[in-house]
N, C-alpha and C. Protein backbone atom coordinates (compact mmCIF):
# COMPACT_ATOMS: atom_id res chain seq x y z
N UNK A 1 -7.57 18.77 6.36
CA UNK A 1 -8.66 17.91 5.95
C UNK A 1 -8.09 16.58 5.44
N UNK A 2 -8.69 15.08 5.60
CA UNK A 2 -8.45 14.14 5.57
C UNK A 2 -8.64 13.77 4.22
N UNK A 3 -8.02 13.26 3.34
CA UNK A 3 -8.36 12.78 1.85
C UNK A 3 -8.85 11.33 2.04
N UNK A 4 -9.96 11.57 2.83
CA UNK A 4 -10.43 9.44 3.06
C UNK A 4 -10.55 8.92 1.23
N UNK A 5 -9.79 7.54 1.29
CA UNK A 5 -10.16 7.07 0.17
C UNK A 5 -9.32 7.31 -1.15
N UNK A 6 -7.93 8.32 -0.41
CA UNK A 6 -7.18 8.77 -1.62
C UNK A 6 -6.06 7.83 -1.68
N UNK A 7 -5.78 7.18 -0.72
CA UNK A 7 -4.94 6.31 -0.79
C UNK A 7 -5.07 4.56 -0.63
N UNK A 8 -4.60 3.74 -1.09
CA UNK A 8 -4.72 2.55 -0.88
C UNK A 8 -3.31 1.47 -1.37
N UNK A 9 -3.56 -0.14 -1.06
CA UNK A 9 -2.69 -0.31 -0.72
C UNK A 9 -2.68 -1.57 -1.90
N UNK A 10 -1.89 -2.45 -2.39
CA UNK A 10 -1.43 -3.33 -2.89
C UNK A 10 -0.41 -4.53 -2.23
N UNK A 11 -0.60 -5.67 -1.97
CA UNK A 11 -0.27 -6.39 -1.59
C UNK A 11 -0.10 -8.10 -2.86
N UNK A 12 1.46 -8.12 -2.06
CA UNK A 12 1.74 -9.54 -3.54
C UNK A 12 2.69 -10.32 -2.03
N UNK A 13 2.36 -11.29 -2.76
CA UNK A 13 2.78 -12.97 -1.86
C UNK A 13 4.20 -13.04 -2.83
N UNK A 14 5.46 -13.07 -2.55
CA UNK A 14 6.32 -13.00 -3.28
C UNK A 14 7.01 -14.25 -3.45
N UNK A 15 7.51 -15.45 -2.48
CA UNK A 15 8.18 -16.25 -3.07
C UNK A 15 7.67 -17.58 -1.56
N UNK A 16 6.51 -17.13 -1.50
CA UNK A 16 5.67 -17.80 0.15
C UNK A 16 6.30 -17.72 1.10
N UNK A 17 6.94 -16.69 1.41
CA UNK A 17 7.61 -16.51 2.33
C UNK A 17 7.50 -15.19 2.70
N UNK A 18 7.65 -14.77 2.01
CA UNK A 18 7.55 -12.68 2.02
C UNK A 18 6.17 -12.33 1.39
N UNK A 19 5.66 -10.99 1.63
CA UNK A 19 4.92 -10.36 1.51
C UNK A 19 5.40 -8.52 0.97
N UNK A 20 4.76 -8.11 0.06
CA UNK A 20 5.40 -7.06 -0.08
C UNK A 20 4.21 -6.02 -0.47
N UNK A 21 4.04 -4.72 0.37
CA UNK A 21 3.28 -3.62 0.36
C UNK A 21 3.55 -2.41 -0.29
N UNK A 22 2.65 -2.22 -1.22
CA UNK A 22 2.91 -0.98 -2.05
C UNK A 22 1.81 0.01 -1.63
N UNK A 23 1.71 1.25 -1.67
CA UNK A 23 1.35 2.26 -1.22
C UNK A 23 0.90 2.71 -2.79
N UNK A 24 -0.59 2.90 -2.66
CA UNK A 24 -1.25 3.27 -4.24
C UNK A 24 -1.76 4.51 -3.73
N UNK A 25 -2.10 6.04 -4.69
CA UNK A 25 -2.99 6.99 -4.95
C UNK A 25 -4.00 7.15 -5.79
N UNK A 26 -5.26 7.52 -5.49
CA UNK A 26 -6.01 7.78 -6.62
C UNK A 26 -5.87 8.73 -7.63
N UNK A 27 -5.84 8.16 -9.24
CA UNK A 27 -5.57 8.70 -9.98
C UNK A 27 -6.16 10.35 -10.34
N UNK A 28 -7.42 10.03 -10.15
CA UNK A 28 -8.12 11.20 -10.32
C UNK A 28 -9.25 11.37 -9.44
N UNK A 29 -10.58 12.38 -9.69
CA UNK A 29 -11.17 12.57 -8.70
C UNK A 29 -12.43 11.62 -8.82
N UNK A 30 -12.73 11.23 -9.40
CA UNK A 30 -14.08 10.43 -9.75
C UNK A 30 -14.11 9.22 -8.92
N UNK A 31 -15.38 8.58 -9.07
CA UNK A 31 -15.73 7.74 -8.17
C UNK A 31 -14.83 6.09 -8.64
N UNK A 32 -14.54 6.24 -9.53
CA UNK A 32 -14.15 5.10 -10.22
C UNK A 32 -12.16 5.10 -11.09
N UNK A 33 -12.06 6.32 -10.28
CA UNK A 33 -10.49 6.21 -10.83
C UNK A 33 -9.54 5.47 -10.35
N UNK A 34 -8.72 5.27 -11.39
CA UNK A 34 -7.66 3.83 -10.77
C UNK A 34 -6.64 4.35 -9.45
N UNK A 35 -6.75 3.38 -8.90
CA UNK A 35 -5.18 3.77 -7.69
C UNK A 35 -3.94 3.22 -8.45
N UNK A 36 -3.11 3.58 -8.63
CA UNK A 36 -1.58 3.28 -8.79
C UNK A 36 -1.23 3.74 -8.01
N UNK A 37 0.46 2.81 -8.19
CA UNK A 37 1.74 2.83 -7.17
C UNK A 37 2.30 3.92 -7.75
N UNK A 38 2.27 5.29 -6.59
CA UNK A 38 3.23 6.42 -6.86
C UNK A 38 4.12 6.08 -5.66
N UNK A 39 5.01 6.92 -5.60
CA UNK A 39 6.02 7.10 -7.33
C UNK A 39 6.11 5.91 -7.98
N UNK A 40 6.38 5.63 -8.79
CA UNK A 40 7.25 4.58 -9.68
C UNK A 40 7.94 3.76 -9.03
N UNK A 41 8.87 4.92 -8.39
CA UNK A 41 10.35 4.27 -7.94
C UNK A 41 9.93 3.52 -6.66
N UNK A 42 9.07 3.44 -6.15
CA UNK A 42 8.46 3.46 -4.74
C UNK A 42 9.53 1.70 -4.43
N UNK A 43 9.96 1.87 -2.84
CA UNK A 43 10.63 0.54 -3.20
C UNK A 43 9.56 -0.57 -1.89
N UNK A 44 8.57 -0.32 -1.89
CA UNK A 44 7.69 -0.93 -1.00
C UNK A 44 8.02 -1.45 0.53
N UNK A 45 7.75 -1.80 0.94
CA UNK A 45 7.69 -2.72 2.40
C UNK A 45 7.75 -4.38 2.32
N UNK A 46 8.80 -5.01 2.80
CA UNK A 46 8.54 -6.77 2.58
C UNK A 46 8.67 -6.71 4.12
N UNK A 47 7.73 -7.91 4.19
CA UNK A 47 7.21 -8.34 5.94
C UNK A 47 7.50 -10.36 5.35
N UNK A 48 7.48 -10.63 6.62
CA UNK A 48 7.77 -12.29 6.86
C UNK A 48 6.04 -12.00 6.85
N UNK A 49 5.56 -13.75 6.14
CA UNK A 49 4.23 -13.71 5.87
C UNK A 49 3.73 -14.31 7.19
N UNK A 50 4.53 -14.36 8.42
CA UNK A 50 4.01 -14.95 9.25
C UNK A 50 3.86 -13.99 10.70
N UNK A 51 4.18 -12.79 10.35
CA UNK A 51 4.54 -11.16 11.04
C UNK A 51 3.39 -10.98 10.36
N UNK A 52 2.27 -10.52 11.63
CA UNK A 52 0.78 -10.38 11.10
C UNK A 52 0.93 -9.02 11.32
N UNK A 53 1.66 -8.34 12.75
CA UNK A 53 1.63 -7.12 12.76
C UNK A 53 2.11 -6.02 12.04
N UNK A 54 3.44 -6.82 11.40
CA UNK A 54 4.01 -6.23 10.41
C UNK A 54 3.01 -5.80 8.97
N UNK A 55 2.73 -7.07 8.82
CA UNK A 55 1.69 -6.53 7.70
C UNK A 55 0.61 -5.56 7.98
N UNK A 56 -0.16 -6.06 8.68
CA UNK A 56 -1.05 -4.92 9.28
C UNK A 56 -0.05 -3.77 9.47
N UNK A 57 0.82 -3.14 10.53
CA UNK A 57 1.12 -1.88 10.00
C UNK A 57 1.65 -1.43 8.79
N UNK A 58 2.14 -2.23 7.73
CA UNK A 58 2.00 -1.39 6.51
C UNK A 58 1.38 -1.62 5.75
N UNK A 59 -0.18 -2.17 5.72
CA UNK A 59 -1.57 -1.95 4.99
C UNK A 59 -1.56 -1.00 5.87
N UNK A 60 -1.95 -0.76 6.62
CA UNK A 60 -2.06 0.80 7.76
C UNK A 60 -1.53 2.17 7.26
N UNK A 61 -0.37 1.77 6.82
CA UNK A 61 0.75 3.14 7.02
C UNK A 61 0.45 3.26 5.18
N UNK A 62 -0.01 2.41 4.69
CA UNK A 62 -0.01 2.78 3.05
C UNK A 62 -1.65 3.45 3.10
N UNK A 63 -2.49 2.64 3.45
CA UNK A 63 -4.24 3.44 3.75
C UNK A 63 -3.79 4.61 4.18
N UNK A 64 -3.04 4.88 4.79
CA UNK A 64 -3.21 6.28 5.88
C UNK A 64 -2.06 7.52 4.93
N UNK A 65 -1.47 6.69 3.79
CA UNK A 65 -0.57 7.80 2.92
C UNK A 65 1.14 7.66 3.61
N UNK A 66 1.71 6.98 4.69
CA UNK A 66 2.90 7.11 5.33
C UNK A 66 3.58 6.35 5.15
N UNK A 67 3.55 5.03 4.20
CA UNK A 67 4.25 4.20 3.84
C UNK A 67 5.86 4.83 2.93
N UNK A 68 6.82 4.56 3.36
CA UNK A 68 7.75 5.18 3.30
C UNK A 68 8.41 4.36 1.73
């Protein structure tokens, strides 16, 4: 079964040049619980801000839980 909605994504503009994707979970079960970046240690995804596909697949791969 699919956890739609358990995961989501965070995105920061880092130095206008890079882009960097973090992979968030919902905290708890309610309609209104926060997403944070699990793990901690998580070391995200940086894409060139001008690599559209890049970004798009890892807003993709973090929505979908596979962001590495």
């Amino acid at each position: 079964m699919i956890n739609r909605g358990r995961y989501g994504a965070r995105v920061y503009l880092m130095d206008g040049k890079k882009i960097l994707v973090y992979q968030t979970i919902k905290r708890g079960t309610a309609q209104n619980a926060p997403y944070v970046v699990f793990p901690k240690t998580q070391q995200g995804v940086f894409s060139n801000i001008n690599d559209d596909k890049g970004i798009a697949d890892a807003i993709r791969d973090a929505l979908s839980g596979k962001l590495p």
